[in-house]
Each structure stands twice: as C-alpha cells, then as structure tokens.
N, C-alpha and C. Protein backbone atom coordinates (compact mmCIF):
# COMPACT_ATOMS: atom_id res chain seq x y z
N UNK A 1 -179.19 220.54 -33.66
CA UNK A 1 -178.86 220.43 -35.06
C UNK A 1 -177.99 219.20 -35.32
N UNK A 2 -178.22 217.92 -34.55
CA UNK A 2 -177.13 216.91 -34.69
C UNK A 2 -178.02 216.21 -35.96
N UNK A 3 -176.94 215.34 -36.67
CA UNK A 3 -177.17 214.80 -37.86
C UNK A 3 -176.95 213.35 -38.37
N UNK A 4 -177.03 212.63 -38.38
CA UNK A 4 -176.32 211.17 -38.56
C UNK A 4 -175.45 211.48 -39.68
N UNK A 5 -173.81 210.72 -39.27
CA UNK A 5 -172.69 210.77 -39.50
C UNK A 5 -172.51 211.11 -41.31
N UNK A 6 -173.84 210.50 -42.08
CA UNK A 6 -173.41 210.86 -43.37
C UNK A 6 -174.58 212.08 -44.15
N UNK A 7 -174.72 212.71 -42.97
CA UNK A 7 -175.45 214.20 -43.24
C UNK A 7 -174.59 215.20 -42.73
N UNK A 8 -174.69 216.42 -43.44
CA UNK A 8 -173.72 217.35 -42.65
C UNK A 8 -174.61 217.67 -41.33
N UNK A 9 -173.09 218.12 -40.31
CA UNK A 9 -173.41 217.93 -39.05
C UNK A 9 -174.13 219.71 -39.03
N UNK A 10 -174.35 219.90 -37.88
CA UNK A 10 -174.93 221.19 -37.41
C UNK A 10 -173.90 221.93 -37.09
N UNK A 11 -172.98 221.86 -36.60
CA UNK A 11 -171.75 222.95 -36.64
C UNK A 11 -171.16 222.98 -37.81
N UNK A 12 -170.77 222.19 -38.59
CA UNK A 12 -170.67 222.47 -40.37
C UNK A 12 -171.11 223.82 -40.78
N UNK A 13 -172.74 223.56 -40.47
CA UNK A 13 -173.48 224.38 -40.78
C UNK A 13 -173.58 226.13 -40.11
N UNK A 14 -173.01 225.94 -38.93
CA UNK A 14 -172.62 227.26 -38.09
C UNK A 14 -171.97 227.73 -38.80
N UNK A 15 -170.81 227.10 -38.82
CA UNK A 15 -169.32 227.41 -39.22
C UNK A 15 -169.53 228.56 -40.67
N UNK A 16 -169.75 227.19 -41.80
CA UNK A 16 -169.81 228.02 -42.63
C UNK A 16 -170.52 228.94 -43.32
N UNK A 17 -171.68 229.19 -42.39
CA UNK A 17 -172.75 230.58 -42.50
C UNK A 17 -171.63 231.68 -41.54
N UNK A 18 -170.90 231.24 -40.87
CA UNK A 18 -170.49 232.43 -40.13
C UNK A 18 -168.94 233.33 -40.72
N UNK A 19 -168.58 231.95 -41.98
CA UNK A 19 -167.65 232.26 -42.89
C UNK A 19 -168.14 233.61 -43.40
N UNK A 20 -169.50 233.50 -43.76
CA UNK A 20 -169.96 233.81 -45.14
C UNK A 20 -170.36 235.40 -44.60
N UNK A 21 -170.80 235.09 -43.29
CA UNK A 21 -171.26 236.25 -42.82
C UNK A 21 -169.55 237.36 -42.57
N UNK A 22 -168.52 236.78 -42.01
CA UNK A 22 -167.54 237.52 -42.09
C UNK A 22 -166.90 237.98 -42.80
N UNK A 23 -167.59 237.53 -44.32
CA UNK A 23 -166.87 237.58 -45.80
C UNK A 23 -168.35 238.95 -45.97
N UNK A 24 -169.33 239.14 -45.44
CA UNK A 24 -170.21 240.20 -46.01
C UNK A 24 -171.12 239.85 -46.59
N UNK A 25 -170.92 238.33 -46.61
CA UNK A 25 -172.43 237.55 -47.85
C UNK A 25 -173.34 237.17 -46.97
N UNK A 26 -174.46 237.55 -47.04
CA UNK A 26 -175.69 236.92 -45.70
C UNK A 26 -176.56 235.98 -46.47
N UNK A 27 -176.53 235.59 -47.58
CA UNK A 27 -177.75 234.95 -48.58
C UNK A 27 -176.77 233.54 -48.62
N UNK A 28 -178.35 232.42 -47.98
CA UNK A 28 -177.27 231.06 -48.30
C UNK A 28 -176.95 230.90 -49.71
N UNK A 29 -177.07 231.07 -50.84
CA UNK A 29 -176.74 230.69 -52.17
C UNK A 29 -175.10 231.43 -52.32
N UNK A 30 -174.49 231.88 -51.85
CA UNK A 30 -173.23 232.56 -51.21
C UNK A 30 -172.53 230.83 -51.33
N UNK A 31 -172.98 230.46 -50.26
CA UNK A 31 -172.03 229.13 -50.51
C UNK A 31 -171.77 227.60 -51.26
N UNK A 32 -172.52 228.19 -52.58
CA UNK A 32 -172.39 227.07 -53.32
C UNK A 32 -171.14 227.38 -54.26
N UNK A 33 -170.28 228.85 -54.11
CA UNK A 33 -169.05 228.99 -54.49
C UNK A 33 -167.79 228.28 -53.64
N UNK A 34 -168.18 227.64 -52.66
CA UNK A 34 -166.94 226.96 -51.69
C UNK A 34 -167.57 225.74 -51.55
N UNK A 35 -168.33 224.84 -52.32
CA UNK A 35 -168.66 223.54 -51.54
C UNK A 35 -167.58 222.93 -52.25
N UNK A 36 -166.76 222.99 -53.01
CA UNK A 36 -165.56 221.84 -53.87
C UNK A 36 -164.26 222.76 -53.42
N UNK A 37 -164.22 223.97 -52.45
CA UNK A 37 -163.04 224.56 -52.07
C UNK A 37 -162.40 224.03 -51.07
N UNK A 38 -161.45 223.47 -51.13
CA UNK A 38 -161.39 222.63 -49.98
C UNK A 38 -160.32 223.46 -48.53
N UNK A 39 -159.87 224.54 -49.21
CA UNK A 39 -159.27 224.98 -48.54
C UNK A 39 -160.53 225.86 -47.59
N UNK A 40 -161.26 226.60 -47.81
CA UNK A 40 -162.69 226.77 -47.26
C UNK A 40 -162.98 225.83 -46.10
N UNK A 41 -163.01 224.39 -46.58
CA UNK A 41 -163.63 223.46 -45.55
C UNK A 41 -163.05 223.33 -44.63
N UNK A 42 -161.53 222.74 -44.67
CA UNK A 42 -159.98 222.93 -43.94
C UNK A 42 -160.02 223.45 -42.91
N UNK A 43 -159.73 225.14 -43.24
CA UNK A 43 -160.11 226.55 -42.81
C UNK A 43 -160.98 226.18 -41.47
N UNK A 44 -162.11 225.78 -41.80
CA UNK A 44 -163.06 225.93 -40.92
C UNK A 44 -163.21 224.73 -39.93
N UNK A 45 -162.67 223.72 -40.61
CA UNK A 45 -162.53 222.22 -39.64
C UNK A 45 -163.76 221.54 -39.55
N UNK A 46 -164.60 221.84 -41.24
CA UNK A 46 -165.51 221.10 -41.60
C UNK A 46 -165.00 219.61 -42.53
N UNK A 47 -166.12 218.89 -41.90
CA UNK A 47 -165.94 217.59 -42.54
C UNK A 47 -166.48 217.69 -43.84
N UNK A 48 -167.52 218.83 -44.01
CA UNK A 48 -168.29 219.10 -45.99
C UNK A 48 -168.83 220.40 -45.56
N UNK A 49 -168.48 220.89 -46.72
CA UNK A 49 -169.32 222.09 -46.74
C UNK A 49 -171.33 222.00 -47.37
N UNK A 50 -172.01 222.70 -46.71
CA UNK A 50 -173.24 222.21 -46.77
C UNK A 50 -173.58 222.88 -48.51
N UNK A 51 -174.59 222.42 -48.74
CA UNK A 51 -175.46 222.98 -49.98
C UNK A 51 -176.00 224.86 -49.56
N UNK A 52 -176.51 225.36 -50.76
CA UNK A 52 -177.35 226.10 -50.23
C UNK A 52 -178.80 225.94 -49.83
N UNK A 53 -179.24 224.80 -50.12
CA UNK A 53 -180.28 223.98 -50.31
C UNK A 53 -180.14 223.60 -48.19
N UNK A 54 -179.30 222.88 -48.23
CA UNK A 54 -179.80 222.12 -46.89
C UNK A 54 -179.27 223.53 -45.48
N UNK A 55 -178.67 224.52 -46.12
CA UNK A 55 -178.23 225.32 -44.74
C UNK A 55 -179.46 225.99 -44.95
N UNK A 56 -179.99 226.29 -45.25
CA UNK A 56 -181.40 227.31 -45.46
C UNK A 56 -182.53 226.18 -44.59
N UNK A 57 -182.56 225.13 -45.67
CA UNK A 57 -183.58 223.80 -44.54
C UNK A 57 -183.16 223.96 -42.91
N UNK A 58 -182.16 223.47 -42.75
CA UNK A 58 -181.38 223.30 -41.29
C UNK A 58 -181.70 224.68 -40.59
N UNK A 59 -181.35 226.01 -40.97
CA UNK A 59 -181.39 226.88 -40.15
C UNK A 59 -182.37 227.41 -40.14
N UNK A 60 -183.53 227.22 -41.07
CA UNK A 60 -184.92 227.61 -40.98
C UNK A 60 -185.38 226.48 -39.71
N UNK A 61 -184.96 225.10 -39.86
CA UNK A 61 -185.49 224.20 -38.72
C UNK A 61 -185.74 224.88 -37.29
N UNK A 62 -184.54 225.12 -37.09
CA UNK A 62 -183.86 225.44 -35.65
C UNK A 62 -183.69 226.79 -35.73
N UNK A 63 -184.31 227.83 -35.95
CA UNK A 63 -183.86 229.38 -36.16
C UNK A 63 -184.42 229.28 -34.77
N UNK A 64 -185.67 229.00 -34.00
CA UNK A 64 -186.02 229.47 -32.64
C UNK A 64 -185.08 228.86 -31.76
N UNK A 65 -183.91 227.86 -31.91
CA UNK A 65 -183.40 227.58 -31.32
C UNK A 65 -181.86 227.93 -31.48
N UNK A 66 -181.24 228.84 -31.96
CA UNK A 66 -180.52 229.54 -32.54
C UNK A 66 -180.63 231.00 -32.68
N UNK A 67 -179.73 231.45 -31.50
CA UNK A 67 -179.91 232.24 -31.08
C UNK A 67 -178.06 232.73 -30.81
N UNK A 68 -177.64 233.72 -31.11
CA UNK A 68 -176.46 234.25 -30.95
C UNK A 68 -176.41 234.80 -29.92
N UNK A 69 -177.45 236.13 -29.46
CA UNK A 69 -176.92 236.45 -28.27
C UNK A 69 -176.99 235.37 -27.70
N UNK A 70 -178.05 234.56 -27.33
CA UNK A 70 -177.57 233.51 -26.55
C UNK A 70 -176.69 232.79 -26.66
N UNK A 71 -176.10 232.37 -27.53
CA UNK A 71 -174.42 231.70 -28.03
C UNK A 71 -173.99 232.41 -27.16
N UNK A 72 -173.75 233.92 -27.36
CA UNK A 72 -172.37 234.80 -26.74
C UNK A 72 -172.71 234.95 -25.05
N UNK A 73 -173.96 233.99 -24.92
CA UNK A 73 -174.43 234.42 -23.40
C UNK A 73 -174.90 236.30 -22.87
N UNK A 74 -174.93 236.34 -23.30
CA UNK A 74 -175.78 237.75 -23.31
C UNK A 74 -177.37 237.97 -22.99
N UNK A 75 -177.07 238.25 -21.44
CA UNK A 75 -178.41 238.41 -20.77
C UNK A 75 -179.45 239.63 -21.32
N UNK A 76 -180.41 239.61 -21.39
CA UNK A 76 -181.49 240.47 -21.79
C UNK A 76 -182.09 241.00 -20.90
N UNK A 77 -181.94 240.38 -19.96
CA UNK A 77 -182.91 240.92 -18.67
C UNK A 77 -182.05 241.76 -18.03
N UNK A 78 -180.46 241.20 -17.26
CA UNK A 78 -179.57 242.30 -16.88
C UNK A 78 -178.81 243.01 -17.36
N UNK A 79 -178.77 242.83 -18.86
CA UNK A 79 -177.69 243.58 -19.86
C UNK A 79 -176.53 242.97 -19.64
N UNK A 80 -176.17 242.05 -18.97
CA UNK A 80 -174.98 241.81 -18.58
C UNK A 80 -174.49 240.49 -19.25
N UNK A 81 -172.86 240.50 -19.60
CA UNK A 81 -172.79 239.35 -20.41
C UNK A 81 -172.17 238.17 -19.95
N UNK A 82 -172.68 237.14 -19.77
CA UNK A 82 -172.63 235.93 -18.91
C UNK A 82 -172.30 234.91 -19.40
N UNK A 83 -171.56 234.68 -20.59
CA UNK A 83 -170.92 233.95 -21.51
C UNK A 83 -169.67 233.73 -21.72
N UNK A 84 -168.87 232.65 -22.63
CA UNK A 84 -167.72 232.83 -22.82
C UNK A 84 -166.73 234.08 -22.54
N UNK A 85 -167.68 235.06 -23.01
CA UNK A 85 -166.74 236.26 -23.15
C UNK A 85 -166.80 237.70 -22.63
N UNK A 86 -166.92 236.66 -21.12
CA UNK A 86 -167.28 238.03 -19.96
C UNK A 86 -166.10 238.30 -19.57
N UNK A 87 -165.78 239.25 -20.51
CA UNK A 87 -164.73 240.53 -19.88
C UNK A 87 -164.87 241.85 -19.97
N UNK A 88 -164.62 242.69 -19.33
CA UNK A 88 -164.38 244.17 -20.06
C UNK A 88 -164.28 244.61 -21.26
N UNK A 89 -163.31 244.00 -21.93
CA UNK A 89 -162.97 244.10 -23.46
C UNK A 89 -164.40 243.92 -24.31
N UNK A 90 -165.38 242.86 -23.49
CA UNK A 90 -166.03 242.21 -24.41
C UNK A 90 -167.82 242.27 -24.53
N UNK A 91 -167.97 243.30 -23.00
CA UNK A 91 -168.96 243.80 -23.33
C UNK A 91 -169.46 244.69 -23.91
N UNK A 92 -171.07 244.11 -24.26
CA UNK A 92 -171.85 245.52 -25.63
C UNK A 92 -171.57 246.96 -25.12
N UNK A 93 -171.73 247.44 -23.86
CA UNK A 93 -171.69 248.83 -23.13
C UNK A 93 -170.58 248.98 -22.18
N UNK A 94 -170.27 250.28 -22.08
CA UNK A 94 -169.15 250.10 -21.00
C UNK A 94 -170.14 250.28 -19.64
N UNK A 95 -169.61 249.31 -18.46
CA UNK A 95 -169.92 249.37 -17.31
C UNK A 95 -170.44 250.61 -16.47
C-alpha cells in the first residue's frame, strides 16, 4: 500500500480505518467527519487523513493482501500465535 509522498500513504490508511473501527463505525463514509480534525490526525501520527473515496479504493486494492490475522501473526494451521503478540495474555484460546 506504499504511495508517492503527495498521496496518502498506506498506513494513514490502516490507522485511520482502525480509529473508526474502535470508535464502532465500520462504513468508510465514517471518516469524512475527521478529515479537517486535526486532533484525529495528531492522535494517530497521520500525515492526512484519507477521503472516504480513496480508503474504500485503497483497501478494496489490497483487501487480498490485508489480512489481520496475519498482521497479529496468527497461524491457521497450528492455532498458535506467532506474532508480535505471543504471549499468554494474548492468545485467542487458553493453552
């Protein structure tokens, strides 16, 4: 999802779908209430907040390549989680 410098970048675009998702809003048109919020952008340690227009383009692009469990490293085959956040605390099942 990389972008030349005067397109929003692809983590922009993580970021603030994952705002939106922790706020309860799953529909990109959700964030055309924070693209002039700047405290929103700040917050998130975006350089712009995207359109609803181009995060829908962008993440429709790359949806097969975008993948969360795989973000969180989370094996499918062994159940086991092999990511950042292999701890006890942090797996789906207890051991």
């Amino acid at each position: 999802m990389d972008a030349p410098a005067d397109l929003i970048s692809g983590i922009d675009i993580i970021r603030s779908y994952c705002a939106l998702l922790a706020q309860g809003k799953s529909d990109f048109v959700a964030v055309e209430q924070y693209r002039n919020d700047d405290f929103f952008r700040e917050a998130l340690g975006n350089k712009s907040v995207p359109s609803e227009g181009t995060m829908r383009q962008r993440m429709d692009e790359h949806a097969d390549r975008i993948s969360f469990r795989h973000f969180l490293g989370f094996n499918r085959v062994s159940g086991e989680n092999e990511g950042p956040f292999d701890s006890p605390l942090h797996r789906p099942h207890p051991p």
